[in-house]
N, C-alpha and C. Protein backbone atom coordinates (compact mmCIF):
# COMPACT_ATOMS: atom_id res chain seq x y z
N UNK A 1 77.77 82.19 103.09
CA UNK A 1 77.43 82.33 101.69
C UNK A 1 77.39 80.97 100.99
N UNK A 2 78.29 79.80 101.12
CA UNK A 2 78.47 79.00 100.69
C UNK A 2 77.47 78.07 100.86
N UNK A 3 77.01 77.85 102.09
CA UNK A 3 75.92 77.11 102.51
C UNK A 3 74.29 77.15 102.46
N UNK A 4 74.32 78.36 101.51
CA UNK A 4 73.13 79.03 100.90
C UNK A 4 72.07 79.64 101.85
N UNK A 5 72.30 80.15 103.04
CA UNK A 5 71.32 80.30 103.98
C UNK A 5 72.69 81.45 104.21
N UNK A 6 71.33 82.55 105.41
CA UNK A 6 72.06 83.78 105.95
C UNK A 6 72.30 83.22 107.63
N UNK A 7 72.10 81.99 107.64
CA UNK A 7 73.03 81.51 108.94
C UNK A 7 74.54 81.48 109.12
N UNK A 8 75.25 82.15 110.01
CA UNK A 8 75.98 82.51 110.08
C UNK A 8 76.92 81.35 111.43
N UNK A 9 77.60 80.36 111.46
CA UNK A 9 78.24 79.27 112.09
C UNK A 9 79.18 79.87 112.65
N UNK A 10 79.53 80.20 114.21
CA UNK A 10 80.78 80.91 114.82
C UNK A 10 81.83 80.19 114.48
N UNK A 11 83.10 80.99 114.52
CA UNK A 11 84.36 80.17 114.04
C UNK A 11 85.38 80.84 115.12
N UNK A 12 86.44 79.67 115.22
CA UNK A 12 87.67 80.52 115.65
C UNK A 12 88.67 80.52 114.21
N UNK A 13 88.64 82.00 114.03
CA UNK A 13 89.66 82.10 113.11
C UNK A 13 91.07 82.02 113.49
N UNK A 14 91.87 81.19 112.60
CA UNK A 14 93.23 81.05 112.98
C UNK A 14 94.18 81.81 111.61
N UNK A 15 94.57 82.98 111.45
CA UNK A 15 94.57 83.47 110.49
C UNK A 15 95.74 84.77 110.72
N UNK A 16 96.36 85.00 110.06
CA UNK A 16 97.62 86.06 110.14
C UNK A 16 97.11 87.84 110.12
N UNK A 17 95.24 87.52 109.40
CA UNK A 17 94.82 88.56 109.50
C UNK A 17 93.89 89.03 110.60
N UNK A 18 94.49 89.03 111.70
CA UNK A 18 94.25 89.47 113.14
C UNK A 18 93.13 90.42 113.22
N UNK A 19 93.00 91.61 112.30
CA UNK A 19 91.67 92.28 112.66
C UNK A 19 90.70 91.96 111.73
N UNK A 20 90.53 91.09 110.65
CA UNK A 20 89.50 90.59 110.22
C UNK A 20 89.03 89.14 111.55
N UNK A 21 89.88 89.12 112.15
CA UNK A 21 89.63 87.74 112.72
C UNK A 21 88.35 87.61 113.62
N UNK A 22 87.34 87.71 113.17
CA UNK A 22 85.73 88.09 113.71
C UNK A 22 84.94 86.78 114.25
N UNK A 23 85.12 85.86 115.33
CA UNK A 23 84.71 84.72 114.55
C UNK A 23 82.99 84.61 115.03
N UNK A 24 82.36 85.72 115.32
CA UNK A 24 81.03 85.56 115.41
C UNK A 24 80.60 87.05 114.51
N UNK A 25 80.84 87.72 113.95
CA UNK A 25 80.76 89.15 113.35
C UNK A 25 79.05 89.10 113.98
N UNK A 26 78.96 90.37 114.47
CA UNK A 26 77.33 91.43 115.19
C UNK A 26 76.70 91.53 113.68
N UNK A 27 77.26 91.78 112.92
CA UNK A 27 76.61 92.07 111.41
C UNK A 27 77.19 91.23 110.22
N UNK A 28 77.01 90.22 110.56
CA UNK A 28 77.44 89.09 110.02
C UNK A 28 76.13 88.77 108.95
N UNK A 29 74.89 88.45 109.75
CA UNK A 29 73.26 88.13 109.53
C UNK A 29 73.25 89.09 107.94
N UNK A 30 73.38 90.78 108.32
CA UNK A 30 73.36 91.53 108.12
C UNK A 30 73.66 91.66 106.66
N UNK A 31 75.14 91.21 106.76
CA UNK A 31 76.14 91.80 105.56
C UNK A 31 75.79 90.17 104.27
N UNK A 32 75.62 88.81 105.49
CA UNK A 32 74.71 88.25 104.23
C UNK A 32 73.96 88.70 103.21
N UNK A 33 72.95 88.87 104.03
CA UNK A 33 71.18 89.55 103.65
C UNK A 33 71.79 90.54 101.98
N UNK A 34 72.48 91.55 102.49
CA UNK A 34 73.02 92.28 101.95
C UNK A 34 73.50 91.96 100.29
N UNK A 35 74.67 91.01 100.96
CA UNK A 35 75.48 90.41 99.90
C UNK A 35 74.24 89.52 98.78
N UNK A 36 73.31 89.12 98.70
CA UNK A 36 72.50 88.34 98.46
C UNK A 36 71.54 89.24 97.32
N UNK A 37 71.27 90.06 98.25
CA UNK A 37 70.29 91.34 97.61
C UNK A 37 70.80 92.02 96.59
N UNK A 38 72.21 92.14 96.67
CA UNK A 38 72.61 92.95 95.52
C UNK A 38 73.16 92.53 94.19
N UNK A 39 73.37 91.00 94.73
CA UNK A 39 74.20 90.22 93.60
C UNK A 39 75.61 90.17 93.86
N UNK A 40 76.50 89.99 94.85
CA UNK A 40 77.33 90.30 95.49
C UNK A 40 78.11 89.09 95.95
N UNK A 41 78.89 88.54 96.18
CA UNK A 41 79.65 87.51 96.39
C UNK A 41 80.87 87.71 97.37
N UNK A 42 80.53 86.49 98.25
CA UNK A 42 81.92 86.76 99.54
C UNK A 42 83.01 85.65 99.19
N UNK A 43 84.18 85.74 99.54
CA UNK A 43 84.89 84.45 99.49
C UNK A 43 85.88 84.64 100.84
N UNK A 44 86.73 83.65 100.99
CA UNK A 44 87.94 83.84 101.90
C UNK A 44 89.27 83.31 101.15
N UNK A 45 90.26 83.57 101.47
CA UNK A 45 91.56 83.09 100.92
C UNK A 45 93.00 82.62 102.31
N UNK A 46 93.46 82.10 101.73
CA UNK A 46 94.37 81.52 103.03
C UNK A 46 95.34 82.29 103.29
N UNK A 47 96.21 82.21 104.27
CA UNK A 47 97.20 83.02 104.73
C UNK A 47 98.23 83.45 103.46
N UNK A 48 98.54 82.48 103.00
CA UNK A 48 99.46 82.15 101.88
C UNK A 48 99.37 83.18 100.26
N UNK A 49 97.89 83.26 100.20
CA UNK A 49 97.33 84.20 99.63
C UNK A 49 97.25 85.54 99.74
N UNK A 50 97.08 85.57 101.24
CA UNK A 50 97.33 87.33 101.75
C UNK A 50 98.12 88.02 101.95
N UNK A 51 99.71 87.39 102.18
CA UNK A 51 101.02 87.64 101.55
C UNK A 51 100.98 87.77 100.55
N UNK A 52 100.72 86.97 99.61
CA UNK A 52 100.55 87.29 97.93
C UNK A 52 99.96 88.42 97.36
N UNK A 53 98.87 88.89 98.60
CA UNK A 53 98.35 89.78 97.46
C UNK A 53 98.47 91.14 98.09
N UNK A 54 99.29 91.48 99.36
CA UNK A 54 100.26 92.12 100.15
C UNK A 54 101.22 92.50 99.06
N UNK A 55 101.98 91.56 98.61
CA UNK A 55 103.54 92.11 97.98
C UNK A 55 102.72 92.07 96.75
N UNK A 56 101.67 91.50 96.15
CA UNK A 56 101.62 92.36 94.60
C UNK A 56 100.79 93.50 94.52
N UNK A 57 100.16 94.42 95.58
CA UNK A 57 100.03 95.24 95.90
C UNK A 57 100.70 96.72 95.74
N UNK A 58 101.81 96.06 96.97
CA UNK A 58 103.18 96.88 96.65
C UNK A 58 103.92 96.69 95.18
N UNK A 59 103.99 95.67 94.58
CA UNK A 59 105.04 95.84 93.76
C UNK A 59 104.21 96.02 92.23
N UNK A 60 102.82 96.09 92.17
CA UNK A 60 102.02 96.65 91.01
C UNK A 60 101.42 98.32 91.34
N UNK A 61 101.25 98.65 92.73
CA UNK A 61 100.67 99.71 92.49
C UNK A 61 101.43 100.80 93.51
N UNK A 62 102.38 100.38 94.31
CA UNK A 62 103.44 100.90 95.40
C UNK A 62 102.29 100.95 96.53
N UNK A 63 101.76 100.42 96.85
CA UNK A 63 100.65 100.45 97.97
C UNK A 63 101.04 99.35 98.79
N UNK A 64 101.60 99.64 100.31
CA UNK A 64 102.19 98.84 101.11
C UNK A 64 100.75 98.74 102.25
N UNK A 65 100.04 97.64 102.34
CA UNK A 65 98.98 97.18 102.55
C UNK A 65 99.13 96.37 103.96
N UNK A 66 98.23 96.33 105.38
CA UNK A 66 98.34 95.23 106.16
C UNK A 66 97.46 94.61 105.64
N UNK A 67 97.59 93.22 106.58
CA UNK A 67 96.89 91.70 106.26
C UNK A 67 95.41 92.11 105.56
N UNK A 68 94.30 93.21 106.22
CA UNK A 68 93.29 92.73 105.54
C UNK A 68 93.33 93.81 104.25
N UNK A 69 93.90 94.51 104.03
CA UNK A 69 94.06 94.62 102.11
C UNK A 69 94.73 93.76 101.39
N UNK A 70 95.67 92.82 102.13
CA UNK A 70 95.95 91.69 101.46
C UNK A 70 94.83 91.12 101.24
N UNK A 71 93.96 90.36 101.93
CA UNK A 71 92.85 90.12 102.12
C UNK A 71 91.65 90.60 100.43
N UNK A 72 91.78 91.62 100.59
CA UNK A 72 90.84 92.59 100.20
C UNK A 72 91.24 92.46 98.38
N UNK A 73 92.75 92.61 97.97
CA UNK A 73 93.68 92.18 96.87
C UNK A 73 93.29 90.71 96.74
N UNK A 74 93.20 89.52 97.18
CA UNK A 74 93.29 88.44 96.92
C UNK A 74 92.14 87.36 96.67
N UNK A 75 90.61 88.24 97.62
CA UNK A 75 89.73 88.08 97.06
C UNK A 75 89.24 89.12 95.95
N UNK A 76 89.62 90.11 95.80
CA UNK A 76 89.47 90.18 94.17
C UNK A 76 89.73 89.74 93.03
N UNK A 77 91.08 89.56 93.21
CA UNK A 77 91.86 88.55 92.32
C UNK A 77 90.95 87.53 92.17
N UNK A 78 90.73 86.48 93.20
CA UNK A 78 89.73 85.21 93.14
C UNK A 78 88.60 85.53 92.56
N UNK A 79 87.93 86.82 92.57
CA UNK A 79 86.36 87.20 92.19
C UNK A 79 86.75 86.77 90.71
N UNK A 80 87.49 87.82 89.90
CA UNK A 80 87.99 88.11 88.53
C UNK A 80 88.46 86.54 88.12
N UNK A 81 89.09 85.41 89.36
CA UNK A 81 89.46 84.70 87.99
C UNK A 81 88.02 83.59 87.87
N UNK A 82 87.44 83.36 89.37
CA UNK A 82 86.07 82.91 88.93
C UNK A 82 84.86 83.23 88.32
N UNK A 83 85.31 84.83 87.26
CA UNK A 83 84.07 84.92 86.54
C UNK A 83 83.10 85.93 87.70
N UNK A 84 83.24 86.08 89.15
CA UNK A 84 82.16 86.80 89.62
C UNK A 84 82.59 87.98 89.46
N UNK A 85 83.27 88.97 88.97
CA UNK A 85 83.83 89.71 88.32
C UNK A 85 84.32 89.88 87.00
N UNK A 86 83.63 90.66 86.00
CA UNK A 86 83.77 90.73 84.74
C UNK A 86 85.36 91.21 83.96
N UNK A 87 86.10 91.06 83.26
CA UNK A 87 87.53 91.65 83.34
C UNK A 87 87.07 93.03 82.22
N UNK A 88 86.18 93.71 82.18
CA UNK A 88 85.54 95.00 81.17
C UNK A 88 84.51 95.87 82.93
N UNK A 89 84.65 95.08 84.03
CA UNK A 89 83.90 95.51 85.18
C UNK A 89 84.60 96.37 85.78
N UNK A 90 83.65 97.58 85.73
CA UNK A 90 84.81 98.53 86.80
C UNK A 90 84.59 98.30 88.18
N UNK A 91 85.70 98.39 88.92
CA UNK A 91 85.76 97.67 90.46
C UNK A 91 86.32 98.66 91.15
N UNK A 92 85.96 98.90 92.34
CA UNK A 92 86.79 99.71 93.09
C UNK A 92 87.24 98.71 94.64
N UNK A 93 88.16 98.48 94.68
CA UNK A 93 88.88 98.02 95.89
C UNK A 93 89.30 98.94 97.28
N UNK A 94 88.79 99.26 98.42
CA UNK A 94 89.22 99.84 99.40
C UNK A 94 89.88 99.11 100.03
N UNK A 95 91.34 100.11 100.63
CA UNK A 95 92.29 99.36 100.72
C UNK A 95 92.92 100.35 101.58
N UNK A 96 92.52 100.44 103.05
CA UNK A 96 92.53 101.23 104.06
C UNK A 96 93.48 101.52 105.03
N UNK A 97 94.25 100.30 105.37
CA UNK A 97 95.17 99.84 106.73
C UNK A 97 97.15 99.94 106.11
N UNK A 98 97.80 100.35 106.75
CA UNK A 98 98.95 100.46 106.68
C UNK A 98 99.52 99.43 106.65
N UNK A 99 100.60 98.58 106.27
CA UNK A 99 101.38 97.66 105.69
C UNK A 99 102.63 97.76 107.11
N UNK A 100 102.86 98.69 107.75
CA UNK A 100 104.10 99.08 108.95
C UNK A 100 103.08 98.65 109.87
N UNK A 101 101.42 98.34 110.49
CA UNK A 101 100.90 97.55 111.29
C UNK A 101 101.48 96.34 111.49
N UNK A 102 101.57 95.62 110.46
CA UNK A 102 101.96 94.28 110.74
C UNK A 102 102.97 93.46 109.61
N UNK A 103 103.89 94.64 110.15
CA UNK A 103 105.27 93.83 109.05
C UNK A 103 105.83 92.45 109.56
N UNK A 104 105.22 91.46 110.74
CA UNK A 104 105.53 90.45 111.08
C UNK A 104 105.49 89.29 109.90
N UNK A 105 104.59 89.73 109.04
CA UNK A 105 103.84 88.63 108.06
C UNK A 105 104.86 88.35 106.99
N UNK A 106 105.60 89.20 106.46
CA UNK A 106 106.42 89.34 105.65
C UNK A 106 107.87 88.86 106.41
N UNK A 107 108.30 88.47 107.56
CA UNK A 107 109.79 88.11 108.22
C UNK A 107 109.93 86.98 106.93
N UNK A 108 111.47 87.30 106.58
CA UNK A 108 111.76 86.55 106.11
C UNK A 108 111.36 86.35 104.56
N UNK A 109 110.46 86.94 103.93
CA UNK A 109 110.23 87.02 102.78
C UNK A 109 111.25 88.26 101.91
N UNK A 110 111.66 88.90 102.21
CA UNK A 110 112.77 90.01 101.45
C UNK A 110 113.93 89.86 102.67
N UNK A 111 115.04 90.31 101.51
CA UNK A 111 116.52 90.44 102.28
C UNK A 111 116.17 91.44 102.89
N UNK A 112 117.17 91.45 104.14
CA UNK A 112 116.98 92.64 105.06
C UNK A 112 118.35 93.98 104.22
N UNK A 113 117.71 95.08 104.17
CA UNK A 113 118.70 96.12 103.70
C UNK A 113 118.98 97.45 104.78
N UNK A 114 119.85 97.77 104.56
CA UNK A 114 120.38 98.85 105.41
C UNK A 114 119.30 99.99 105.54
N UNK A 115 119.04 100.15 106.96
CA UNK A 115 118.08 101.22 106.85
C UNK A 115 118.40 102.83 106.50
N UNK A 116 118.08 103.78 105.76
CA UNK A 116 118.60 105.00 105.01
C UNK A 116 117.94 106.23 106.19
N UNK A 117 118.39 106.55 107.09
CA UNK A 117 118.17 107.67 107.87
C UNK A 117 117.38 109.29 106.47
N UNK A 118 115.63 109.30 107.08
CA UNK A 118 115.13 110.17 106.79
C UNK A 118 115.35 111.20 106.03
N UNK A 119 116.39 111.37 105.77
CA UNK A 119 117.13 112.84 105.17
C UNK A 119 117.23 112.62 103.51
N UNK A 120 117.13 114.18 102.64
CA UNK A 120 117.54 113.79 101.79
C UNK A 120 118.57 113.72 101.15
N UNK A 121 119.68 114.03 101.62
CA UNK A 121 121.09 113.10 101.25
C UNK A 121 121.53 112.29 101.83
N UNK A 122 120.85 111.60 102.24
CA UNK A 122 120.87 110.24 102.69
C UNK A 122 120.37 108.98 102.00
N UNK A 123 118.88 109.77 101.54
CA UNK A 123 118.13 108.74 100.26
C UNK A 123 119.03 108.99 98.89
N UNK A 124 119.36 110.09 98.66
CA UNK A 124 120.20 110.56 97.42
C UNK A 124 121.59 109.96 97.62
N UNK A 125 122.55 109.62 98.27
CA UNK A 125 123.51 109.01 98.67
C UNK A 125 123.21 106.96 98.78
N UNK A 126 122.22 107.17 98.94
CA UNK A 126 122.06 105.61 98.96
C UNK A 126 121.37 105.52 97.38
N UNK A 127 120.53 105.88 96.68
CA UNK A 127 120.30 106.20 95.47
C UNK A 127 121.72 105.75 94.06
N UNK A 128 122.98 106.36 94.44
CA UNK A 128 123.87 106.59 94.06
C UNK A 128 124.37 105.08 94.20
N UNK A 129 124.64 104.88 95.51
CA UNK A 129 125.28 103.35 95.78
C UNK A 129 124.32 102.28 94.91
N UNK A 130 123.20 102.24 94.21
CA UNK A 130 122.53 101.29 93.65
C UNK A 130 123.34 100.93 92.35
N UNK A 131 123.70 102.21 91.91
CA UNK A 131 124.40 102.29 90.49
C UNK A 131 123.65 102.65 89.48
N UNK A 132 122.40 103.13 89.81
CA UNK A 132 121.23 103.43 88.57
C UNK A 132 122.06 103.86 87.69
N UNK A 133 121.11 103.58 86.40
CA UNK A 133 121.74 103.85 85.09
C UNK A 133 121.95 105.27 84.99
N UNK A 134 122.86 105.56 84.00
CA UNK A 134 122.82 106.77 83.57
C UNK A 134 121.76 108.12 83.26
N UNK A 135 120.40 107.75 83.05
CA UNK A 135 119.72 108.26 82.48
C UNK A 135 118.47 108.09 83.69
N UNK A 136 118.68 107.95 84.54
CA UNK A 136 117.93 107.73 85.74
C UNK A 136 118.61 109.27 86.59
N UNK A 137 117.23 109.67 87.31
CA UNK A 137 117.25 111.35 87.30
C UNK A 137 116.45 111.36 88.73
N UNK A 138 116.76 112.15 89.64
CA UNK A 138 115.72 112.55 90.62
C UNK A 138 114.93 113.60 89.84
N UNK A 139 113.47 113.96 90.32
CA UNK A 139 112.33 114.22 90.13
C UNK A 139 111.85 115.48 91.38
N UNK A 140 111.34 116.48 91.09
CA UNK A 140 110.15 116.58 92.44
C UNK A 140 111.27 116.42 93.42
N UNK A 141 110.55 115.84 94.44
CA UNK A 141 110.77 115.65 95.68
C UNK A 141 111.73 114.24 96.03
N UNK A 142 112.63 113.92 95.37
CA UNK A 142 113.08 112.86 94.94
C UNK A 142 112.57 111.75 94.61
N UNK A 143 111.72 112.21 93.61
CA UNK A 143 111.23 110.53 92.80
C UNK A 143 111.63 110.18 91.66
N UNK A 144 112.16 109.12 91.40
CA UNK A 144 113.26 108.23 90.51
C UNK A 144 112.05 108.31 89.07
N UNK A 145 112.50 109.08 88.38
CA UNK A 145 112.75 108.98 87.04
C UNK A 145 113.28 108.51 86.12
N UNK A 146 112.81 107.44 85.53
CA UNK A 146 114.05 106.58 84.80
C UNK A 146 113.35 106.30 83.58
């Protein structure tokens, strides 16, 4: 995209996001052509970024995401702040892949916590040990109401 032609330059990607890691894509030509025709814009973002947009994922919309919805989060973000995205534009983001694929990416970024055996007085018992406030309530199927 950058280089203004639908030539497409093989790469070895070196990148944390393992199944985007395409470095000749079959429909590469293709998804140019595409991108071009419609008014459409590609970018890439660095590793560093796709963690970033991994945990604000989870912690804006509870959506625990692998590498390429990080991916997917972080070039949007980039679209919106360069203007190729309008902030009045409605957008839809697909955001497909499970976040438990590749919890490698995240080592070391959160404290490790006691894991809470499946059950629900087990989540309700660990619930309790947090100290939630007073006015904090299970819900439904135990969802924290507060």
């Amino acid at each position: 995209m950058r280089n203004g032609t639908d030539q497409i330059e093989p790469q070895r990607p070196n990148t944390i996001a393992r199944s985007l890691a395409i470095g000749n894509p079959a429909d590469g030509p293709y998804a140019s052509r595409m991108i071009r025709a419609t008014g459409g814009w590609a970018e890439d973002v660095s590793d560093v970024e796709i963690v970033a947009g991994i945990q604000e994922l989870a912690e804006t919309e509870g959506i625990f995401t692998e590498t390429a919805g990080g991916v997917t989060t972080a070039v949007t973000a980039r679209l919106y702040a360069h203007g190729r995205i309008g902030k009045d534009d409605l957008t839809v983001a697909c955001i497909t892949g499970n976040g438990l694929k590749t919890t490698d990416v995240l080592q070391g970024k959160y404290a490790d916590e006691r894991a809470v055996r499946p059950r629900m007085a087990d989540f309700e018992e660990y619930l309790k040990e947090l100290e939630l406030p007073a006015e904090a309530e299970l819900v439904g199927g135990g969802v924290y109401a507060g």
